[in-house]
N, C-alpha and C. Protein backbone atom coordinates (compact mmCIF):
# COMPACT_ATOMS: atom_id res chain seq x y z
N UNK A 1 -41.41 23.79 23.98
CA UNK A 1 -42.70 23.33 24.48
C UNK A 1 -43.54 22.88 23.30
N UNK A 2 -44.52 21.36 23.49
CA UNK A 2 -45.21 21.10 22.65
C UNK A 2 -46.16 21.99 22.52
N UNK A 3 -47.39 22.23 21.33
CA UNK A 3 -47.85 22.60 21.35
C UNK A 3 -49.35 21.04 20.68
N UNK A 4 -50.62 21.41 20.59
CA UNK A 4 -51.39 20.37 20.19
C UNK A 4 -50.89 19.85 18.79
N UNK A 5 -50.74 20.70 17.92
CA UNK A 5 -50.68 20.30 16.61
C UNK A 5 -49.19 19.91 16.40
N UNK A 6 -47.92 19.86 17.27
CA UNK A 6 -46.58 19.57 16.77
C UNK A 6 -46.74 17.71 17.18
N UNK A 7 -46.38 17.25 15.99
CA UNK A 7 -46.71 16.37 15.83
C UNK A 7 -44.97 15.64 15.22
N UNK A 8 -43.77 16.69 15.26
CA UNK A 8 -42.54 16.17 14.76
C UNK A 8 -42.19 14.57 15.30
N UNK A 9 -42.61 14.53 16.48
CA UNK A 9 -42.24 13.38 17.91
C UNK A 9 -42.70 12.13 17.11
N UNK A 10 -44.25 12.28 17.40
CA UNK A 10 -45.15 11.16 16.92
C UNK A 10 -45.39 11.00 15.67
N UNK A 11 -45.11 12.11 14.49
CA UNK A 11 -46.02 11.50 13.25
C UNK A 11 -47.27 11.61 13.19
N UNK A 12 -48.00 11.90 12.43
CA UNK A 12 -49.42 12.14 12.13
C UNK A 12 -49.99 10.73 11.94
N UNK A 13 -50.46 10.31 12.82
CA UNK A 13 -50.84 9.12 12.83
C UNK A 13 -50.18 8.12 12.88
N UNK A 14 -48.73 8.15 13.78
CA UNK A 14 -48.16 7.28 13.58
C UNK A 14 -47.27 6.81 12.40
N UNK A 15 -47.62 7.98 11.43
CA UNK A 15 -46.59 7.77 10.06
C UNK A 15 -45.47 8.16 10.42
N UNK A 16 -44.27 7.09 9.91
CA UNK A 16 -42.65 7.57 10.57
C UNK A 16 -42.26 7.10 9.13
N UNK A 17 -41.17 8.13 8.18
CA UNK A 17 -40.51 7.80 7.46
C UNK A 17 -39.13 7.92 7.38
N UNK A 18 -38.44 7.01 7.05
CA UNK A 18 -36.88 6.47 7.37
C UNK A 18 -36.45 7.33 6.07
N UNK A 19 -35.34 8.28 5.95
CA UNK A 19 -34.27 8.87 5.08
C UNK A 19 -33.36 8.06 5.01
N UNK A 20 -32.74 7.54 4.02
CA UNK A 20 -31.28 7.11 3.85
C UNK A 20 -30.64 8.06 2.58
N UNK A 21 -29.73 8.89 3.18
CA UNK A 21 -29.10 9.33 2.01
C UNK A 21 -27.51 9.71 3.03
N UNK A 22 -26.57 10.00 2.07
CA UNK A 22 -24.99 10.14 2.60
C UNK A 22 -25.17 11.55 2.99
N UNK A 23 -25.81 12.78 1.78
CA UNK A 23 -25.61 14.12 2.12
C UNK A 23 -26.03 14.33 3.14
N UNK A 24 -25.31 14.87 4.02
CA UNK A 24 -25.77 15.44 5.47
C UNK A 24 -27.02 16.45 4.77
N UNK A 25 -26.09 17.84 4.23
CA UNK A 25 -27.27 18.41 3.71
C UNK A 25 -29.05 18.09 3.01
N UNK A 26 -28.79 17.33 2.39
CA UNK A 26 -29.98 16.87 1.52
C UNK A 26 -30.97 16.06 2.70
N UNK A 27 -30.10 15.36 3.43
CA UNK A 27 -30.98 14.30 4.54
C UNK A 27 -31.54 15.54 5.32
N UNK A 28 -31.30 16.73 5.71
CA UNK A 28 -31.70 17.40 6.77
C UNK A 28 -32.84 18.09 5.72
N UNK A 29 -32.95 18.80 4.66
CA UNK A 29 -33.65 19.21 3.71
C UNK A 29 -34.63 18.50 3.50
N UNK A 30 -34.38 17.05 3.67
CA UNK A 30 -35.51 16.17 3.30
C UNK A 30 -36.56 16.10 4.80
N UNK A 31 -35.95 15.70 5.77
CA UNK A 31 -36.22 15.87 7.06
C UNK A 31 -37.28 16.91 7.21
N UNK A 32 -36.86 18.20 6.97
CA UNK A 32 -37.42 19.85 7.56
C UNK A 32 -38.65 19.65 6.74
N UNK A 33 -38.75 18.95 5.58
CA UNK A 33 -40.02 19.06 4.98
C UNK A 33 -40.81 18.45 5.35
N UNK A 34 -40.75 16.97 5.26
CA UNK A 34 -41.63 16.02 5.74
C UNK A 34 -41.54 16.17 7.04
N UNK A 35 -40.83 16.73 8.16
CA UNK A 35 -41.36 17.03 9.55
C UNK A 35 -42.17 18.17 9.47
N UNK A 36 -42.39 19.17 8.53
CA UNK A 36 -43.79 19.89 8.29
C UNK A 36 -44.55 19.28 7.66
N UNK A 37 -44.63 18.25 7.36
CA UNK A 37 -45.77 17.92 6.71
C UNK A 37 -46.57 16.81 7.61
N UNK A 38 -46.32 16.96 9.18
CA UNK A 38 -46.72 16.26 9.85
C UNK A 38 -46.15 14.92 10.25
N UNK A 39 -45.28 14.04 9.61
CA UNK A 39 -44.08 12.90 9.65
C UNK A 39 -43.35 12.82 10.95
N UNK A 40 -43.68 11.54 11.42
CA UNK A 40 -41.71 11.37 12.30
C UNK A 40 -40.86 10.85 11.46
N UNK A 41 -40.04 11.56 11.25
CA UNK A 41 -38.65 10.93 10.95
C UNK A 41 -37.45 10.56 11.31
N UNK A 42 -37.00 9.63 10.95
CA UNK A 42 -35.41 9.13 10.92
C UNK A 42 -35.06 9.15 10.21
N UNK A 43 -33.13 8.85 10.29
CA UNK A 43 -32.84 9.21 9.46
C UNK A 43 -31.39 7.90 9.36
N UNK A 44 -30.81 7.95 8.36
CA UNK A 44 -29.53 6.71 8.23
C UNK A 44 -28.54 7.32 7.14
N UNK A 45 -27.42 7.44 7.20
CA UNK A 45 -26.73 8.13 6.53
C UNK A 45 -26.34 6.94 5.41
N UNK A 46 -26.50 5.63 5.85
CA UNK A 46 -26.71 4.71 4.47
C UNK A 46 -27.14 3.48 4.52
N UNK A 47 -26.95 2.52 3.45
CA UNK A 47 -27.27 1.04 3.60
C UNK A 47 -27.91 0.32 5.36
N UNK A 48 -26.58 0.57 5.36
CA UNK A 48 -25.97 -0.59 6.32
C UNK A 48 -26.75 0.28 8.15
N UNK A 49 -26.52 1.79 8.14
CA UNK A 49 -27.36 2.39 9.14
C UNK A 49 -28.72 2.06 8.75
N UNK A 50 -29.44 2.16 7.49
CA UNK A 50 -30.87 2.22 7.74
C UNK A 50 -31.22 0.86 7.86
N UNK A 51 -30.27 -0.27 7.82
CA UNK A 51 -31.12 -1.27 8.49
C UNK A 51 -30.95 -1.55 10.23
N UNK A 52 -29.88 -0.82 10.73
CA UNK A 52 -29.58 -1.07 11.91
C UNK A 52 -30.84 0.13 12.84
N UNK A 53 -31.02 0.91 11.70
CA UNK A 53 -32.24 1.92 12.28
C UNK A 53 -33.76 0.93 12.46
N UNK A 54 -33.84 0.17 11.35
CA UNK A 54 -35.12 -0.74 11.16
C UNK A 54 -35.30 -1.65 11.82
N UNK A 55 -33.85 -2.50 12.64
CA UNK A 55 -34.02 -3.24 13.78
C UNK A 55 -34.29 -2.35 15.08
N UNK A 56 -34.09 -1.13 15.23
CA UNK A 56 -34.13 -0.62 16.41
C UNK A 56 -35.62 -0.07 16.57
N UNK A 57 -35.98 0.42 15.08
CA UNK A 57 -37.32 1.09 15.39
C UNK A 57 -38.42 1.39 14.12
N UNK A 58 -39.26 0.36 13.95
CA UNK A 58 -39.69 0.07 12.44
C UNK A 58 -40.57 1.02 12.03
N UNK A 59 -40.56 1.46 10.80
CA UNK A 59 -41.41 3.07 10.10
C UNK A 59 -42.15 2.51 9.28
N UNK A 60 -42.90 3.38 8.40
CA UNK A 60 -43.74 2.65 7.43
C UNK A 60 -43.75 2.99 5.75
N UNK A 61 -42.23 3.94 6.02
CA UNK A 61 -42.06 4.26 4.57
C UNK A 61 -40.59 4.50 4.62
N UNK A 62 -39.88 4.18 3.46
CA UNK A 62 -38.40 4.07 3.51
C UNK A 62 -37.98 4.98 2.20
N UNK A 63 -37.26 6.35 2.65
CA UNK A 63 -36.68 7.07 0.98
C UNK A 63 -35.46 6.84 0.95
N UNK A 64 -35.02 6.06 -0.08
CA UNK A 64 -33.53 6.20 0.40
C UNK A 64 -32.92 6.58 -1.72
N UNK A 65 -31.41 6.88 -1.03
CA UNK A 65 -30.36 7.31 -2.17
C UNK A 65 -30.16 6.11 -3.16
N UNK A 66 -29.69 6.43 -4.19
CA UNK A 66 -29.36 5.03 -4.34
C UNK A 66 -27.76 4.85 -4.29
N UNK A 67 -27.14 5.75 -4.67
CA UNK A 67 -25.67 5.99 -4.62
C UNK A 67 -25.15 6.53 -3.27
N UNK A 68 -24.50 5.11 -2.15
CA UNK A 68 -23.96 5.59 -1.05
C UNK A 68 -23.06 4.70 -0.63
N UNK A 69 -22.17 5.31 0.20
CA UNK A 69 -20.97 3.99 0.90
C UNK A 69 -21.43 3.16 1.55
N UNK A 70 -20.70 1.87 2.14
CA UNK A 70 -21.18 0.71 2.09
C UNK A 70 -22.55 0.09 1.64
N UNK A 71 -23.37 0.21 1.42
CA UNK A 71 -24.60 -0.33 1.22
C UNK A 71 -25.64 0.69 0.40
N UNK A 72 -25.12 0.66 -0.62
CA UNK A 72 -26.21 1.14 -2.00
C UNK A 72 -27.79 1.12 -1.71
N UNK A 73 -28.98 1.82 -2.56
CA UNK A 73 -29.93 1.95 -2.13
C UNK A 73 -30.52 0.57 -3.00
N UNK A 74 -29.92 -0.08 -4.02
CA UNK A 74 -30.41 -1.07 -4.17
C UNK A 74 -30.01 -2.51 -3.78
N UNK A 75 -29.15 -2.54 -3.29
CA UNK A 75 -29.11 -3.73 -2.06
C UNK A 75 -29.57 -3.29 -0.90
N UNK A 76 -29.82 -1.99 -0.19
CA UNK A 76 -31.09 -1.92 0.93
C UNK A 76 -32.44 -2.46 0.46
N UNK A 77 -32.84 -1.86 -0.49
CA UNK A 77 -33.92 -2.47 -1.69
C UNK A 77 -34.25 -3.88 -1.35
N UNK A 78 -33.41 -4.95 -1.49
CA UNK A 78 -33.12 -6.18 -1.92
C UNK A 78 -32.88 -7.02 0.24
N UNK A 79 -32.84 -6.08 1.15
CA UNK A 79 -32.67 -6.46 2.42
C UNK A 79 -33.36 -5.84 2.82
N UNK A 80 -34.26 -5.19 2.40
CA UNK A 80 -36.11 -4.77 2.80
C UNK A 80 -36.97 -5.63 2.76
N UNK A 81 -36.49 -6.08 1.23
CA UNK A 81 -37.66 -6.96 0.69
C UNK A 81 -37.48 -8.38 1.41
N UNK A 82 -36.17 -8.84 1.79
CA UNK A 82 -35.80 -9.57 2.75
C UNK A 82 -36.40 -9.74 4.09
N UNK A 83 -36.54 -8.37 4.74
CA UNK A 83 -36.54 -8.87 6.15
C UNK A 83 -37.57 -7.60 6.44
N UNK A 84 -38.13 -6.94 5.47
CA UNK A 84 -39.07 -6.04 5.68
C UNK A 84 -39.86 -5.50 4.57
N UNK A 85 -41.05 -6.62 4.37
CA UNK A 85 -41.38 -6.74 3.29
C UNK A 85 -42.65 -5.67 3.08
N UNK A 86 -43.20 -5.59 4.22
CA UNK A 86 -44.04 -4.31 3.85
C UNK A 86 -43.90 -2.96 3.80
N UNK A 87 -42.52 -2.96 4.09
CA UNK A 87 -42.04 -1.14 3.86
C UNK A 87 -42.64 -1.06 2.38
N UNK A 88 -42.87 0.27 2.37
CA UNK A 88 -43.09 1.16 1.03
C UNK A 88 -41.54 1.90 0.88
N UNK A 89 -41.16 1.42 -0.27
CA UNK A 89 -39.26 2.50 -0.97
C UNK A 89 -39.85 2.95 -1.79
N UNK A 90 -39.35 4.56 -1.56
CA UNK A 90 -39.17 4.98 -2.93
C UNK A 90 -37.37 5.39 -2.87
N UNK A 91 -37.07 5.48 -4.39
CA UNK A 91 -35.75 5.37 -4.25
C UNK A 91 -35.33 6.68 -5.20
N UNK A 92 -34.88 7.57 -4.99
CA UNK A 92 -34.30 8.58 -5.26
C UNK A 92 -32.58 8.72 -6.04
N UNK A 93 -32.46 8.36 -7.05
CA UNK A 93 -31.19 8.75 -7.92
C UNK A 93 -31.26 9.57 -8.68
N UNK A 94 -29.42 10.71 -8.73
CA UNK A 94 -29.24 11.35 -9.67
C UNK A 94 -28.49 11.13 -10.88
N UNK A 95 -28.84 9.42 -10.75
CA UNK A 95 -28.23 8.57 -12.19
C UNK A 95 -28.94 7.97 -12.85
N UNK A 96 -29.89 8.48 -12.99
CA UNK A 96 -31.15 7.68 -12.85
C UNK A 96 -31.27 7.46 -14.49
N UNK A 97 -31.52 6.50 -15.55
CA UNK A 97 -32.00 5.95 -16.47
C UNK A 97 -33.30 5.42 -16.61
N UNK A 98 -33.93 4.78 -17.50
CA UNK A 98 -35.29 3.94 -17.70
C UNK A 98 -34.40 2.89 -17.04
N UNK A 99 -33.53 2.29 -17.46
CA UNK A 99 -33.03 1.01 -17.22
C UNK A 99 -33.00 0.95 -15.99
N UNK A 100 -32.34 2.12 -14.76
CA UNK A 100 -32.01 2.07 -13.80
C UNK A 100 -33.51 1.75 -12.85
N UNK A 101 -34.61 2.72 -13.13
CA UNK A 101 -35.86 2.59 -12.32
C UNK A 101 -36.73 1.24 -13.04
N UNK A 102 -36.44 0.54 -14.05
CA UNK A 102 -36.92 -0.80 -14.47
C UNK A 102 -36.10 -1.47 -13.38
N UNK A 103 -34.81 -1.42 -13.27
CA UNK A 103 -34.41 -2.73 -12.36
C UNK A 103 -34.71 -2.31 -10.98
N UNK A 104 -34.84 -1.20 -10.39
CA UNK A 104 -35.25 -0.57 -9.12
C UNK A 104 -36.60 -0.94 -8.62
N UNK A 105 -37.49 -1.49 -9.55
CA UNK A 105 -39.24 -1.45 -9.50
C UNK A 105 -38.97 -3.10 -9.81
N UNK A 106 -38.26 -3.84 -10.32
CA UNK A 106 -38.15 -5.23 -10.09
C UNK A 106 -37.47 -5.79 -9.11
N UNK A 107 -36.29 -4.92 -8.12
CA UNK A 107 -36.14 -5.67 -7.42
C UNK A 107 -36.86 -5.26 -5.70
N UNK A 108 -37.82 -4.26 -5.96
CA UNK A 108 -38.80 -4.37 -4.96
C UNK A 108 -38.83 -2.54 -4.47
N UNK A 109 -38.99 -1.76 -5.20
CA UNK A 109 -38.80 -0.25 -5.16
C UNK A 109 -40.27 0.01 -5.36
N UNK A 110 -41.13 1.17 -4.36
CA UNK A 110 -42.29 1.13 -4.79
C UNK A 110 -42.48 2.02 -5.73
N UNK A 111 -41.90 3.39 -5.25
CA UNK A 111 -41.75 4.56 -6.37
C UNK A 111 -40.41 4.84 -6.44
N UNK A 112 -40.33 5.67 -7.97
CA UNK A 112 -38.67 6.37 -8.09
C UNK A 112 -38.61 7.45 -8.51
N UNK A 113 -38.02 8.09 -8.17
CA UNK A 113 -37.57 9.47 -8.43
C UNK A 113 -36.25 9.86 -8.82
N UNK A 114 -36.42 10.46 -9.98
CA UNK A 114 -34.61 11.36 -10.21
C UNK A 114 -34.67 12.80 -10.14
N UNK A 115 -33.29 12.92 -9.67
CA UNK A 115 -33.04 14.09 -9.45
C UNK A 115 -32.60 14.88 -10.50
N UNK A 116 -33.02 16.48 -10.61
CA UNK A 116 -33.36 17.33 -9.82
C UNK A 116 -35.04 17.09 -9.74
N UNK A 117 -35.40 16.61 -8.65
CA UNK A 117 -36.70 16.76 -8.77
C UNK A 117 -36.87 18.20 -7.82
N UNK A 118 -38.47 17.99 -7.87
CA UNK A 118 -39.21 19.22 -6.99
C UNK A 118 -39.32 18.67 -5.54
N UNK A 119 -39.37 19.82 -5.04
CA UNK A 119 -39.24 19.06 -3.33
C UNK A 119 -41.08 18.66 -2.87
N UNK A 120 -41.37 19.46 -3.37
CA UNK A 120 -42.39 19.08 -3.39
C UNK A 120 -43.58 17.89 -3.60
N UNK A 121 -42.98 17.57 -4.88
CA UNK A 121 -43.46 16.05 -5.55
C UNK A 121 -43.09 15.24 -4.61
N UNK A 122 -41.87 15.13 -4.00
CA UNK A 122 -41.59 13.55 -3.13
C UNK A 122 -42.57 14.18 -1.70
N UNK A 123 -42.67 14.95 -1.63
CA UNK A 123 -43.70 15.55 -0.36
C UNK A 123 -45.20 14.79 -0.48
N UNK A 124 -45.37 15.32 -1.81
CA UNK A 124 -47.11 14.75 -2.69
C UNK A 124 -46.69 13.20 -2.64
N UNK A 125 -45.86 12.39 -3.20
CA UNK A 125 -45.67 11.12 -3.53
C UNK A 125 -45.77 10.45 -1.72
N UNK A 126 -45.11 10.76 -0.47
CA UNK A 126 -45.45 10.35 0.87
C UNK A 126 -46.78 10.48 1.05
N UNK A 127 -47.22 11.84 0.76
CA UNK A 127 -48.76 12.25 1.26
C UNK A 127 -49.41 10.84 0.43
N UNK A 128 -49.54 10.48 -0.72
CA UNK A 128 -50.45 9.61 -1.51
C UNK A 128 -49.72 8.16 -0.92
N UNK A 129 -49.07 8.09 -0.11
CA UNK A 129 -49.31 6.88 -0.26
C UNK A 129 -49.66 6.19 1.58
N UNK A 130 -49.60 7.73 2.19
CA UNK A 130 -50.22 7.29 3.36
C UNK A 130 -51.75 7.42 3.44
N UNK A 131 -52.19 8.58 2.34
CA UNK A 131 -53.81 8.71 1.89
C UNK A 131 -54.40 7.17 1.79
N UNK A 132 -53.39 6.86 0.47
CA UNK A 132 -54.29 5.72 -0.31
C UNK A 132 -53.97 4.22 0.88
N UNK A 133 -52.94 4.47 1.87
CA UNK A 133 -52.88 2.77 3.24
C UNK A 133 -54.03 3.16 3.65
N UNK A 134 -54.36 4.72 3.93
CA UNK A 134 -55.52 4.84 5.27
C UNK A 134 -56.63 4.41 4.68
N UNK A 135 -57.15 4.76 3.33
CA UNK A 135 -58.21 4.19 2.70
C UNK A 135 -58.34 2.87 2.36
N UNK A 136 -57.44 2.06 2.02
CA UNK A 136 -57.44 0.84 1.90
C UNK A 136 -57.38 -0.28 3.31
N UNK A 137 -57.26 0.25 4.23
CA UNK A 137 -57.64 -0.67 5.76
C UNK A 137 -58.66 -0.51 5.98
């Protein structure tokens, strides 16, 4: 039973953020958080699902892996910026270099993150950037 404040369904205002990662585990980890933190989420186990997720049902923030089968997080990157240009990515690797988040932020990545991060921070990094859309409309 709903209750007023479960908000898993709808999103807090309509904020829905898309997961793309392969780990079953990690995608559900990522999920349990940001569905407490008020979020709808989906989810795509990679590339090629999170765009077939984005034709079916469009969100307003996209986290995805960057290392996954068929369709890498930076050619999703590169077919965002394509055909969904106002998503917000942040892109999450545990291969992560300067070099790697320089070419990630040029070919259309809004934030990046490497792993091991805190679960927390990518929690704070969603929260700020649905803060700073709501203030800026």
């Amino acid at each position: 039973m709903s209750t007023p404040t479960d908000t898993s369904q709808s999103g807090a205002n309509g904020q829905t953020v898309l997961i793309v990662e392969d780990d079953a585990a990690t995608r559900r980890l990522y999920k349990f958080l940001l569905t407490n933190g008020g979020y709808a989420v989906l989810e795509a186990e990679d590339g090629v699902a999170a765009l077939e997720q984005l034709a079916r049902q469009r969100c307003d923030l996209v986290i995805t892996d960057m290392n996954m089968p068929r369709m890498d997080g930076m050619d999703l990157i590169r077919a965002i910026r394509r055909d969904y240009n106002d998503l917000y990515v942040i892109l999450i690797t545990a291969f992560g270099t300067p070099d790697t988040q320089k070419q990630a932020m040029r070919i259309g990545a809004n934030d990046y993150l490497a792993k091991p991060f805190d679960f927390e921070e990518l929690e704070r990094r969603v929260r700020s950037y649905f803060q700073n859309r709501t203030q800026s409309v």
